[in-house]
Protein backbone atom coordinates (compact mmCIF):
# COMPACT_ATOMS: atom_id res chain seq x y z
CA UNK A 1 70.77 191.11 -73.59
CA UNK A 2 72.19 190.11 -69.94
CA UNK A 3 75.92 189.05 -71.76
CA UNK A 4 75.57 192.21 -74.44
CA UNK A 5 75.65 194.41 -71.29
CA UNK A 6 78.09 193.35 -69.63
CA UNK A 7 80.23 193.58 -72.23
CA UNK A 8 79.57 196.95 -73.18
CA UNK A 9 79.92 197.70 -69.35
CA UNK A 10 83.44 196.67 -69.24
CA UNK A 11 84.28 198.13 -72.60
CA UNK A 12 83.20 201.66 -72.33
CA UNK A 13 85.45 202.62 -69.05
CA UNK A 14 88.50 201.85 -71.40
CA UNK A 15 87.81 204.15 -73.83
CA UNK A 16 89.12 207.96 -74.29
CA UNK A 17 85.66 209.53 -74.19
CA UNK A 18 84.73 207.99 -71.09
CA UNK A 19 84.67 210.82 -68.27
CA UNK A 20 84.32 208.87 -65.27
CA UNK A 21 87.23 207.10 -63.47
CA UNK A 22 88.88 204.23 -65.28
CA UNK A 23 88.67 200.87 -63.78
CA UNK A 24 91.87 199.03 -64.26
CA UNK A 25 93.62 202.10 -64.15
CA UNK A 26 97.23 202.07 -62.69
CA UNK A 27 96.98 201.50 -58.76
CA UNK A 28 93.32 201.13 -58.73
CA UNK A 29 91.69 198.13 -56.39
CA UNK A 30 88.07 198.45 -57.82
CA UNK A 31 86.87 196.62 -54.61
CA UNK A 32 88.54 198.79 -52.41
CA UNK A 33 87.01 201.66 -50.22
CA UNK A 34 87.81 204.15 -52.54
CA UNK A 35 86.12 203.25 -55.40
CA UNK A 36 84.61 200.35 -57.07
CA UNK A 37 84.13 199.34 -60.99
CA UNK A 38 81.74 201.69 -63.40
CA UNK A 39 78.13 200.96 -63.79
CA UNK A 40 75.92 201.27 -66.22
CA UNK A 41 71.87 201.22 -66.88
CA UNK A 42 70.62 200.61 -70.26
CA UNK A 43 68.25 203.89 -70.71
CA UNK A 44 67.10 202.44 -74.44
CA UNK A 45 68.25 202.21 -77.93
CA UNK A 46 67.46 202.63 -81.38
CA UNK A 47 67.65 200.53 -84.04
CA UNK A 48 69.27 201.34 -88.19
CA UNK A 49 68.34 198.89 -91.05
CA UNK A 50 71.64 198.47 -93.09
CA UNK A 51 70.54 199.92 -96.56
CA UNK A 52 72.82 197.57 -98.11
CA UNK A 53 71.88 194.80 -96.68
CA UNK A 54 75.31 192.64 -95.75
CA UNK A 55 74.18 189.38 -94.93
CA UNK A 56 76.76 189.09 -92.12
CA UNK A 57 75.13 191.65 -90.19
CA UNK A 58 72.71 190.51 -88.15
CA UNK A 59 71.24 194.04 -86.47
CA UNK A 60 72.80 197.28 -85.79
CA UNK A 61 71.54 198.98 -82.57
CA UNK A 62 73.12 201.93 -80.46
CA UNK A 63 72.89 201.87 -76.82
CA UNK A 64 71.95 204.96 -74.20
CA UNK A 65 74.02 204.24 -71.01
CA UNK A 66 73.43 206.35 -67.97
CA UNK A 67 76.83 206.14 -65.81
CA UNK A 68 75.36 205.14 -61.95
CA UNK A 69 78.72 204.38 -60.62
CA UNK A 70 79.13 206.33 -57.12
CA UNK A 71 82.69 206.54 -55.32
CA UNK A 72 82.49 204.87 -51.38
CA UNK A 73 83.68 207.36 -48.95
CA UNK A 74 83.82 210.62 -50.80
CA UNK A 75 84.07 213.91 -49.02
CA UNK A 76 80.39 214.18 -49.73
CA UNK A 77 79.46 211.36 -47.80
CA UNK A 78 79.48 208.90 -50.97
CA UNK A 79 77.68 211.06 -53.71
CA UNK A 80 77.93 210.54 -57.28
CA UNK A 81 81.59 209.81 -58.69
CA UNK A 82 83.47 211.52 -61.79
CA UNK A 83 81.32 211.16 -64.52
CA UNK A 84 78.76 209.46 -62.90
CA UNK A 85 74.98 210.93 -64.33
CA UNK A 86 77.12 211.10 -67.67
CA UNK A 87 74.81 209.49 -70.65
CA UNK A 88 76.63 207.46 -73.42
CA UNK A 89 76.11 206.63 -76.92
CA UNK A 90 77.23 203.30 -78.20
CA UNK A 91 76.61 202.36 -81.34
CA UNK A 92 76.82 198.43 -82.10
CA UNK A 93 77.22 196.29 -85.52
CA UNK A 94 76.14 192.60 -84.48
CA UNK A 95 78.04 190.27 -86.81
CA UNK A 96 78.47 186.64 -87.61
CA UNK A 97 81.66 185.63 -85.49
CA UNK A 98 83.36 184.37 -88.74
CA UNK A 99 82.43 187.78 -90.82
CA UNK A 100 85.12 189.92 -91.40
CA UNK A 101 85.54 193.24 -89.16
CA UNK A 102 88.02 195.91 -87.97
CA UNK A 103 89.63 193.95 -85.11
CA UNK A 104 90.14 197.62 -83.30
CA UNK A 105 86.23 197.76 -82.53
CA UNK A 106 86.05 194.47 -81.20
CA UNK A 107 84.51 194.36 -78.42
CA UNK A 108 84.17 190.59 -78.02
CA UNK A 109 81.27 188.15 -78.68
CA UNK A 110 78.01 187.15 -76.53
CA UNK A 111 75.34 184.59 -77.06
CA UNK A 112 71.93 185.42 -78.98
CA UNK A 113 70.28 182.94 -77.66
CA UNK A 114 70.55 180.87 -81.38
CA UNK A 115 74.42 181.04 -81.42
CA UNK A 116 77.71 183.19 -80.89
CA UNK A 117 77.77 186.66 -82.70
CA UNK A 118 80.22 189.25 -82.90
CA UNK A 119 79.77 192.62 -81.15
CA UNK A 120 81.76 195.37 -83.18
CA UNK A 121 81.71 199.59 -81.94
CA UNK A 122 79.75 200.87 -85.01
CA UNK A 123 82.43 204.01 -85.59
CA UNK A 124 84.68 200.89 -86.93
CA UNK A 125 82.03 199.25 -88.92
CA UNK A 126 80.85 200.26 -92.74
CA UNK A 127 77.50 198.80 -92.20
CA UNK A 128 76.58 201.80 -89.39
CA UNK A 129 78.44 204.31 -91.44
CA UNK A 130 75.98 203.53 -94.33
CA UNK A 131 73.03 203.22 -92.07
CA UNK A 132 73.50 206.44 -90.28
CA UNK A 133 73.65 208.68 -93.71
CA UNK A 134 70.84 206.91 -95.19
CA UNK A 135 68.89 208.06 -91.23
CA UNK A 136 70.01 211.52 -92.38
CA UNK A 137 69.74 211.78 -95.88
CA UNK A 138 66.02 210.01 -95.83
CA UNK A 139 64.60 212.08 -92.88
CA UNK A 140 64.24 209.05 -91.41
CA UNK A 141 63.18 207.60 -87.82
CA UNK A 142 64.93 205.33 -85.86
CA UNK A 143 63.21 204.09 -82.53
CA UNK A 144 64.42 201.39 -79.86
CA UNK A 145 62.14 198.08 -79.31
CA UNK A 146 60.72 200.01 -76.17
CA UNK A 147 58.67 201.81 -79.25
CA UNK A 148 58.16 205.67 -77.97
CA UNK A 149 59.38 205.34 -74.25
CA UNK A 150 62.61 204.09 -75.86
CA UNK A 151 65.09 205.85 -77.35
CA UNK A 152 64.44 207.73 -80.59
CA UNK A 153 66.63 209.03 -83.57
CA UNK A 154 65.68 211.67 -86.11
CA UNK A 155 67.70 212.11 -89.23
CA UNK A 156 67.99 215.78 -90.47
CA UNK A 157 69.37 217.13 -93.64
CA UNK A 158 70.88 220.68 -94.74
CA UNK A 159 68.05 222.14 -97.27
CA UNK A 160 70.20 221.15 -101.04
CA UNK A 161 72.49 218.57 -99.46
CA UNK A 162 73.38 215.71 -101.90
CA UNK A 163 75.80 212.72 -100.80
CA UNK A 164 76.44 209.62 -102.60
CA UNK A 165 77.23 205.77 -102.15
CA UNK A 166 79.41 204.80 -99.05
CA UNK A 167 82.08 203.17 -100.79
CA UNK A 168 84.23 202.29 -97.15
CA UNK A 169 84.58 204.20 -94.05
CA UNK A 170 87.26 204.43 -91.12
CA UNK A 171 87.15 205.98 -88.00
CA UNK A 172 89.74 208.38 -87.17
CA UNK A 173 92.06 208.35 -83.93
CA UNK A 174 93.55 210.20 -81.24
CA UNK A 175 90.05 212.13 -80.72
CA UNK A 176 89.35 212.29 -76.95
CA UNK A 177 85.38 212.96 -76.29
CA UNK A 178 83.60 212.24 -79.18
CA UNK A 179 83.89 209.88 -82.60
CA UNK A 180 84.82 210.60 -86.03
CA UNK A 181 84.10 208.85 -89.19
CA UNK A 182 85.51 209.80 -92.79
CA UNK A 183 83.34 208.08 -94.98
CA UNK A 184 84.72 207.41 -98.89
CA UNK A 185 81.98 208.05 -101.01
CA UNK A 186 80.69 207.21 -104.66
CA UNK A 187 78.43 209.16 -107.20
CA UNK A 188 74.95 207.13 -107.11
CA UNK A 189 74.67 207.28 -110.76
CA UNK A 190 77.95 207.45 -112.36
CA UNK A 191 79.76 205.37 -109.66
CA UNK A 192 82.36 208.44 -110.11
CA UNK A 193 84.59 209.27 -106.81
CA UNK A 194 82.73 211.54 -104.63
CA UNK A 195 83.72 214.31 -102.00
CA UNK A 196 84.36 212.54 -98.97
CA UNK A 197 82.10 212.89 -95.65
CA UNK A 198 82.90 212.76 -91.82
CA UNK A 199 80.69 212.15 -89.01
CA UNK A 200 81.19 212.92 -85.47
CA UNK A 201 79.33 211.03 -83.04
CA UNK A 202 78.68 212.76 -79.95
CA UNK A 203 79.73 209.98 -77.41
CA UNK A 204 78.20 211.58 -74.32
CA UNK A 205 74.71 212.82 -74.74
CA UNK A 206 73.59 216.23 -72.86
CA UNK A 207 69.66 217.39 -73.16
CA UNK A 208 69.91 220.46 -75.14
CA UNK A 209 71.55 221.66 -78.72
CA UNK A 210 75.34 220.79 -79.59
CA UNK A 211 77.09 223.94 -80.51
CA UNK A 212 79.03 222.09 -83.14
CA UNK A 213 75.40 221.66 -84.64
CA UNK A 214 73.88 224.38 -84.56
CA UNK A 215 76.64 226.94 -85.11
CA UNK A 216 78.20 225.37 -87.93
CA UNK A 217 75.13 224.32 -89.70
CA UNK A 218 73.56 228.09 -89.16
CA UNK A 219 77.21 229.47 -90.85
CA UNK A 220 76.78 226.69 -93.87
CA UNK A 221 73.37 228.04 -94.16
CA UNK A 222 74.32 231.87 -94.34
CA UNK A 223 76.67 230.55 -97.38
CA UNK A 224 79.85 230.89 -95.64
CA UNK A 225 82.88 229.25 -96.82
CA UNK A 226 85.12 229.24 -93.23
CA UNK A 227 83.04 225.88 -92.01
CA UNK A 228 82.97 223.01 -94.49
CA UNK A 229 79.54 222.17 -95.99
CA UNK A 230 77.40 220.38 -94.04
CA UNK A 231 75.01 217.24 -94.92
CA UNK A 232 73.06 217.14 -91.95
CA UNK A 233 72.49 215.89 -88.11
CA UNK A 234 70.63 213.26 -86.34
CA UNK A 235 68.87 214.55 -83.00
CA UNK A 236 67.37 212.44 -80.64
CA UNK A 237 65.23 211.84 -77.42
CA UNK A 238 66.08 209.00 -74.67
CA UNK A 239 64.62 208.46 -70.88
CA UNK A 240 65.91 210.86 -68.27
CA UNK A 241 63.13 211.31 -65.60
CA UNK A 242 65.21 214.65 -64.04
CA UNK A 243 63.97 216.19 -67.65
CA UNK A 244 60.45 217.47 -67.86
CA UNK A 245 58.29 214.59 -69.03
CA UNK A 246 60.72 212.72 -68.57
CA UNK A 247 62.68 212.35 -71.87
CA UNK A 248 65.81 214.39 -72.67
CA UNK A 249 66.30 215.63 -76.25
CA UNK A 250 69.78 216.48 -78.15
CA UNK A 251 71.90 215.93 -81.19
CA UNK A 252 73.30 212.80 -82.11
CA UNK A 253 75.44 212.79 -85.00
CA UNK A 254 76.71 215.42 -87.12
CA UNK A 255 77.53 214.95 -90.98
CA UNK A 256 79.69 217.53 -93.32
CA UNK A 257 82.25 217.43 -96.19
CA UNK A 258 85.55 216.13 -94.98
CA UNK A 259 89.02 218.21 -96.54
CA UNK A 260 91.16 215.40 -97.43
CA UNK A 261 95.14 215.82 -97.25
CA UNK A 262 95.20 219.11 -95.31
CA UNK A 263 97.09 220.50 -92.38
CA UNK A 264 95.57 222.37 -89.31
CA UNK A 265 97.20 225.88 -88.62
CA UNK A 266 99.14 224.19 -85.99
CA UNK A 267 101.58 222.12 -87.85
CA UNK A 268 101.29 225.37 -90.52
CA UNK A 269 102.11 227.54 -87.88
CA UNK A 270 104.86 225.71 -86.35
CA UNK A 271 106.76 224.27 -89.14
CA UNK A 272 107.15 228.29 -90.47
CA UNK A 273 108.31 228.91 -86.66
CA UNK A 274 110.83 226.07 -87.15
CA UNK A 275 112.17 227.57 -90.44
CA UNK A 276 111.98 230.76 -89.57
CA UNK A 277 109.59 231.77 -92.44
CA UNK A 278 107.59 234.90 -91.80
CA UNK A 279 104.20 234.07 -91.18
CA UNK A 280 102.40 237.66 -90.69
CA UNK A 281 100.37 237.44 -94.22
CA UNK A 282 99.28 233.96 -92.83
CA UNK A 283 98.05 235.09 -89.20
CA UNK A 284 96.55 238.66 -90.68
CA UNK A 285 93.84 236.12 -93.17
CA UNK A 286 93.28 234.09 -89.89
CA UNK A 287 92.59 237.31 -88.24
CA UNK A 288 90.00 238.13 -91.18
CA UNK A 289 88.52 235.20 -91.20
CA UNK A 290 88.11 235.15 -87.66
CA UNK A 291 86.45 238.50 -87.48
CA UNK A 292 84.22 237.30 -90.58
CA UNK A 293 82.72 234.10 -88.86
CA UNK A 294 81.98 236.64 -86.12
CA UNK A 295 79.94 238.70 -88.15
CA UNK A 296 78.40 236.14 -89.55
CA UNK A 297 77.43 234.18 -86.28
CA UNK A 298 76.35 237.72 -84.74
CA UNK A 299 74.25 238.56 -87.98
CA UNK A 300 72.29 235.09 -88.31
CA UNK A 301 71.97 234.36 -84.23
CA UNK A 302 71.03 236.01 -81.12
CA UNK A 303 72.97 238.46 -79.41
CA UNK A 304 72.31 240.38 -76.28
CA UNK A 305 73.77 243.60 -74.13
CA UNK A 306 76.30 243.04 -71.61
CA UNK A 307 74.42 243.68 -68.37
CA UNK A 308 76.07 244.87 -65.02
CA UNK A 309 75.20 241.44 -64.37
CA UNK A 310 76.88 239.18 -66.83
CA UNK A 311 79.96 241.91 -66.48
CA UNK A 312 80.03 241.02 -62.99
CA UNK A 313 79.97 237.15 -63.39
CA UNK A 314 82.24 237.22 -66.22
CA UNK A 315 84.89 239.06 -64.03
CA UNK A 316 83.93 236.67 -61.04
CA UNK A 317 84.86 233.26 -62.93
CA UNK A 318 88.28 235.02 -63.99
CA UNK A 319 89.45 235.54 -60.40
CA UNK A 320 88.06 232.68 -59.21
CA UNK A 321 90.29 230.57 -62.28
CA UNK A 322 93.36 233.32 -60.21
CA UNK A 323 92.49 231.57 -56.48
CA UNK A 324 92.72 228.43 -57.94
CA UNK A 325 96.13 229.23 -60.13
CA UNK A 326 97.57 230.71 -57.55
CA UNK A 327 97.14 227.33 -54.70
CA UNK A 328 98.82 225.07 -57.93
CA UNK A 329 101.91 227.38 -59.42
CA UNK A 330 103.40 229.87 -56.59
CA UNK A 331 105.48 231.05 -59.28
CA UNK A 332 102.41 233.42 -60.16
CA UNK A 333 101.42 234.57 -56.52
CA UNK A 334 103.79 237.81 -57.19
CA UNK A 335 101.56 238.88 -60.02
CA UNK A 336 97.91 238.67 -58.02
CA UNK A 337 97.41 241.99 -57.35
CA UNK A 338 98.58 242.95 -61.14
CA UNK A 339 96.27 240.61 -62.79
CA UNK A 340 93.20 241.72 -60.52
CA UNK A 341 93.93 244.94 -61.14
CA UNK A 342 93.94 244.05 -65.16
CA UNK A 343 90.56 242.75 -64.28
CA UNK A 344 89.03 245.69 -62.48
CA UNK A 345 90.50 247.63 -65.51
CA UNK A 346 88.19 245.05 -67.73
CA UNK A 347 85.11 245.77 -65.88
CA UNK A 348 85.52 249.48 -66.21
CA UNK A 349 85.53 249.51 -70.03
CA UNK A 350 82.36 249.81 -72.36
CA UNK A 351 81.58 245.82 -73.17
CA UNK A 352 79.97 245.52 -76.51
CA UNK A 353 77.15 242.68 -77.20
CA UNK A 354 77.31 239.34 -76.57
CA UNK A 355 76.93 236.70 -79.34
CA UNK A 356 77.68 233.34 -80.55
CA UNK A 357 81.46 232.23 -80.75
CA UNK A 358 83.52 229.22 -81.36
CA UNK A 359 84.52 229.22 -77.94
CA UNK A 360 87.41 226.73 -77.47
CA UNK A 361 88.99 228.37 -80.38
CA UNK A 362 93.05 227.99 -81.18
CA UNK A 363 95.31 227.07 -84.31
CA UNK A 364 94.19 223.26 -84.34
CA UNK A 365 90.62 223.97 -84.63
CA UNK A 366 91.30 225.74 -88.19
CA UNK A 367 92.54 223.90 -91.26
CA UNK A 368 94.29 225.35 -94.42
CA UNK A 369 92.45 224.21 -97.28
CA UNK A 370 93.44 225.04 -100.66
CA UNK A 371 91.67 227.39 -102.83
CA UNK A 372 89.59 227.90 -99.33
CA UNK A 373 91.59 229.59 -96.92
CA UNK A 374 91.29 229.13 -93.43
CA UNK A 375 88.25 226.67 -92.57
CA UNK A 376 87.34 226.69 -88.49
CA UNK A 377 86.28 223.71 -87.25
CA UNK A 378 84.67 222.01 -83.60
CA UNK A 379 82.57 224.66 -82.58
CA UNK A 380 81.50 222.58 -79.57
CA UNK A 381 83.31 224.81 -77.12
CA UNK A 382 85.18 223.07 -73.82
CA UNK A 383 83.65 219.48 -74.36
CA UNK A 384 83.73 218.95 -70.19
CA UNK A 385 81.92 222.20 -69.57
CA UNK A 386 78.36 222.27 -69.18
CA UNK A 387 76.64 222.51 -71.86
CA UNK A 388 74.27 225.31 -70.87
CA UNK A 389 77.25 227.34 -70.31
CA UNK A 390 79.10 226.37 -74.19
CA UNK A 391 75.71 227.88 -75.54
CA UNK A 392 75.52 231.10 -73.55
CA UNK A 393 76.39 234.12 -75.38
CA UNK A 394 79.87 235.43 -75.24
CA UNK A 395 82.17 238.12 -75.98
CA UNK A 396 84.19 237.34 -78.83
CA UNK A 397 87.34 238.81 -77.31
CA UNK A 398 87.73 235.02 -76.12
CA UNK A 399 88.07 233.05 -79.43
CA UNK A 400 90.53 236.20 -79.95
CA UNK A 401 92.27 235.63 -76.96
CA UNK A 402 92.53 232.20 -77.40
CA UNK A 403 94.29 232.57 -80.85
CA UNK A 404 97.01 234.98 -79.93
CA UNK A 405 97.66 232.55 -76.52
CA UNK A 406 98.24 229.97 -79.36
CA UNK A 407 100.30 231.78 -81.48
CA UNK A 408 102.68 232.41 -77.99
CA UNK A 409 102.17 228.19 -77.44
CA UNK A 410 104.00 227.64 -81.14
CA UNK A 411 107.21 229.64 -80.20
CA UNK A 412 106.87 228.45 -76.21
CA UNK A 413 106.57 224.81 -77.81
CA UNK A 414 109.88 225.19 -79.70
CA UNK A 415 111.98 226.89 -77.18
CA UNK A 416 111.35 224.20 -74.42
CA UNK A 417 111.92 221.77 -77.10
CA UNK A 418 115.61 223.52 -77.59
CA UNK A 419 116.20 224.49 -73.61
CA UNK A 420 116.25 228.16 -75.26
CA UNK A 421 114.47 230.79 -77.68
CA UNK A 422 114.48 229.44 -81.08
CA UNK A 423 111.83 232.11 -82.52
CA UNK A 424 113.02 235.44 -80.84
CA UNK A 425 109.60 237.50 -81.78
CA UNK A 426 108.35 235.50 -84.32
CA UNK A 427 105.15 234.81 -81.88
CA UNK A 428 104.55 238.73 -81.34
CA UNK A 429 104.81 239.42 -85.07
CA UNK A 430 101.96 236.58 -85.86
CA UNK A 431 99.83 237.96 -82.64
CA UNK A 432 100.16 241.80 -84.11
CA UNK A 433 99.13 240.54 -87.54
CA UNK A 434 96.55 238.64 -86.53
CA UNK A 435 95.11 241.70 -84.81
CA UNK A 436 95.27 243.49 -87.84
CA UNK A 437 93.29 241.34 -89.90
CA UNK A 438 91.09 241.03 -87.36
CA UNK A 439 90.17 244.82 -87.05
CA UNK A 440 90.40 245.06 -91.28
CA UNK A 441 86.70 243.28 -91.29
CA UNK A 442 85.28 245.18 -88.09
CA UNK A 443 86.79 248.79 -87.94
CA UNK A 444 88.59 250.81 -85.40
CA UNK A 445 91.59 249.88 -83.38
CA UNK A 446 93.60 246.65 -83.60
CA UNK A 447 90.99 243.95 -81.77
CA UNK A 448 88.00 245.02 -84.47
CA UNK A 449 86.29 247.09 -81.70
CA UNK A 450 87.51 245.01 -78.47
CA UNK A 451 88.45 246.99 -76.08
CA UNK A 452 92.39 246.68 -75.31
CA UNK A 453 91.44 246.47 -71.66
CA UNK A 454 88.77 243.21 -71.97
CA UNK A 455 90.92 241.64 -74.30
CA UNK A 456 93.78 242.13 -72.10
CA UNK A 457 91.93 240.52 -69.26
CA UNK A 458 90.40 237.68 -71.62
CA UNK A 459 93.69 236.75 -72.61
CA UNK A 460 95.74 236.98 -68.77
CA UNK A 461 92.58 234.31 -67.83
CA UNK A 462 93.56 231.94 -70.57
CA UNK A 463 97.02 231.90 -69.72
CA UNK A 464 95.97 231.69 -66.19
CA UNK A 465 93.86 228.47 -67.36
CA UNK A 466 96.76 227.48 -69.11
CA UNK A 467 98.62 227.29 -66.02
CA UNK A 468 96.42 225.51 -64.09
CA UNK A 469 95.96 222.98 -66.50
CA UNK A 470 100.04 222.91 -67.67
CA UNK A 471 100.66 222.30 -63.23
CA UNK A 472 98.05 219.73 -63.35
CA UNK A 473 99.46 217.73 -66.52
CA UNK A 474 102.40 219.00 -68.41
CA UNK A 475 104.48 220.83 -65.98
CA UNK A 476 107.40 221.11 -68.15
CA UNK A 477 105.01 223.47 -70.43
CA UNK A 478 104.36 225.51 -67.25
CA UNK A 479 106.87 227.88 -68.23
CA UNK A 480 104.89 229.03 -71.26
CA UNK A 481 101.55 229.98 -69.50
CA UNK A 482 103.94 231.54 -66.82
CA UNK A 483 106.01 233.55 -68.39
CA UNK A 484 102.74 234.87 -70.60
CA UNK A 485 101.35 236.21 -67.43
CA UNK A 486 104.53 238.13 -66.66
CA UNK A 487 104.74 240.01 -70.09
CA UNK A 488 101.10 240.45 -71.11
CA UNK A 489 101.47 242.69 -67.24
CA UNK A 490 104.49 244.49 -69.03
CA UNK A 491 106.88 242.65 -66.72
């Protein structure tokens, strides 16, 4: 097992989920003072039977990984490093070396003691596509060779759920903090082409419930059409001795019908900016589905009054996101004083409950499916936030906000692609629609019952995020977030 670590060890810093620092990174010396190379402990495992049995596989396991890497000479006196504490899930596909495999999960080969084998990332390999639906669909258990003090993987399925025969699988790219398989499925019986499936692995494990679990599976329970179905989830349990009895429990996997051959509202969005097409009827259905997965999440889940309290931290994080705006882009220090005083405005008005949201919510979360409509998707929230805080209770002025912020990113997106305005009001007219058919499912004035003033504050501190994020990686986009700050303060 000595060689099979170290080769996950040096594979996982490489990859786009991994949230510590990258060794091998441009300018880094991994032996210098500053830092040194990622390490990991093997917490446990658990182990999937292929139900197909390929005789080129010889096991397929997934690793727990607990990130111990610690940065030399940090202002804390050498605490933990970026990432560091961070749990991983690595699912493996042993193979013969001379099977045949997706060459962009190779991870290289080790020695089994009886011979050379092939080590393969699973989310690349058919064999733990199949095995991980059969975990779900079967209600099956999956433990580690530690037995109980190991790791431990529970397959759950959606009361009614059906799927068929994997016919091939393939993992999709580009994704940045977890995995994503669209499997190609068959009809058990008939062999007739099935609705396709995709899973999401959850590449770094947190002890508690995803979001993107429970919220989407409690909305494809209540019967409503703006998630996509949902098959089912695999939760789990691993070592973590800073957990009471020392074992940490949360999801795994999550499995749901996959919309082939559609477009998020993004590219929608933008190639109707592009042409110059009017896309009000558009943004006023987003704005009622919106306000309908809202009902629908406040109906079926908790929800709880807005204390003094939570009014008074809510309002704290926003200025604090203003300090620490203001230190990166001086080009918004002239508009402090407005945007606190748009805050103290916020914390004046009547909040209503707090609920469930989507909570990272903007035009490429939502695809256009026809015959469908508008189908939201990744309700994990902010995947680098805590994830205490992405399942508190919210106000759902911020998915709100967050939609009409991307709306203004469509038309700022063009312009800055031109070096001028290519959309003249195009982005107002979708942001006024969408506020339309927003309020058409909840009543009273544009906003569905927001109050202008909280929405008008949720919205200043996403653009103010925006900024400090545009500073800190895209400051060509800077402009966008900027100039938002300027005329949501009537500037």
């Amino acid at each position: 097992m000595t060689d099979l670590m170290s080769l996950v060890s040096d594979w996982v810093p490489q990859q786009r989920w991994y949230v510590g620092e990258h060794a091998g990174s441009p300018g880094d010396d991994s032996t210098g003072a500053g830092r040194r190379a990622p390490s990991f402990e093997l917490l446990g495992s658990y182990s999937l039977g292929d139900p197909e049995r390929d005789p080129d596989v010889r096991f397929i396991t997934v690793a727990m990984l607990r990130d111990t890497s610690t940065r030399a000479g940090s202002a804390t006196g050498g605490g933990e490093g970026v990432g560091a504490g961070s749990v991983y899930q690595v699912p493996l596909v042993i193979r013969n070396v001379d099977s045949s495999f997706d060459a962009r999960g190779y991870l290289g080969t080790y020695d089994t003691g009886s011979g050379r084998a092939a080590v393969i990332d699973g989310v690349h390999d058919t064999a733990f596509a199949r095995a991980l639906l059969a975990l779900i669909e079967g209600e099956q258990t999956a433990r580690g060779p530690g037995g109980s003090a190991d790791g431990l993987a529970v397959g759950l399925p959606m009361p009614g759920s059906r799927a068929g025969r994997v016919r091939a699988s393939r993992a999709l790219q580009g994704e940045q903090s977890n995995s994503s398989i669209v499997l190609q499925m068959r009809e058990r019986e008939s062999d007739a082409e099935a609705a396709p499936l995709i899973v999401k692995v959850f590449r770094t494990l947190h002890n508690g419930e995803n979001p993107d679990v429970t919220l989407q599976s409690a909305l494809a329970a209540a019967g409503s059409l703006r998630v996509p179905p949902a098959l089912g989830h695999v939760a789990g349990e691993w070592p973590d001795p800073s957990q009471p009895g020392g074992r940490a429990r949360g999801h795994l996997a999550f499995a749901q019908e996959f919309f082939a051959g559609v477009e998020d509202a993004w590219r929608v969005a933008r190639r109707a900016a592009e042409s110059g097409d009017d896309f009000t009827a558009p943004a006023y259905s987003l704005g009622e589905a919106t306000a309908e997965t809202h009902e629908v999440l406040r109906t079926h889940l908790p929800e709880a009054a807005a204390t003094p309290a939570e009014v008074e931290r809510a309002i704290g994080e926003m200025r604090a996101r203003l300090r620490r705006a203001l230190e990166l882009v001086p080009a918004l220090r002239e508009q402090r004083v407005a945007v606190e005083r748009a805050y103290e405005r916020a914390a004046d008005a009547p909040w209503p409950n707090l609920q469930r949201i989507h909570g990272d919510y903007h035009l490429g979360q939502v695809l256009a499916v026809p015959e469908r409509g508008w189908v939201l998707l990744d309700f994990e929230g902010e995947p680098l936030r805590p994830l205490a805080e992405r399942n508190a209770l919210d106000l759902p002025a911020r998915d709100v906000a967050g939609m009409l912020r991307s709306f203004d990113y469509v038309a700022g997106a063009l312009s800055l692609a031109a070096g001028h305005d290519v959309v003249g009001d195009w982005a107002q007219r979708a942001r006024e629609a969408f506020l339309l058919g927003y309020a058409s499912r909840g009543g009273g004035d544009a906003g569905a019952g927001i109050d202008a003033r909280i929405l008008a504050a949720y919205e200043l501190d996403k653009a103010v995020y925006e900024a400090i994020y545009e500073a800190s990686h895209r400051p060509d986009w800077l402009p966008i977030p900027v100039a938002a700050v300027g005329r949501l303060l009537g500037e």
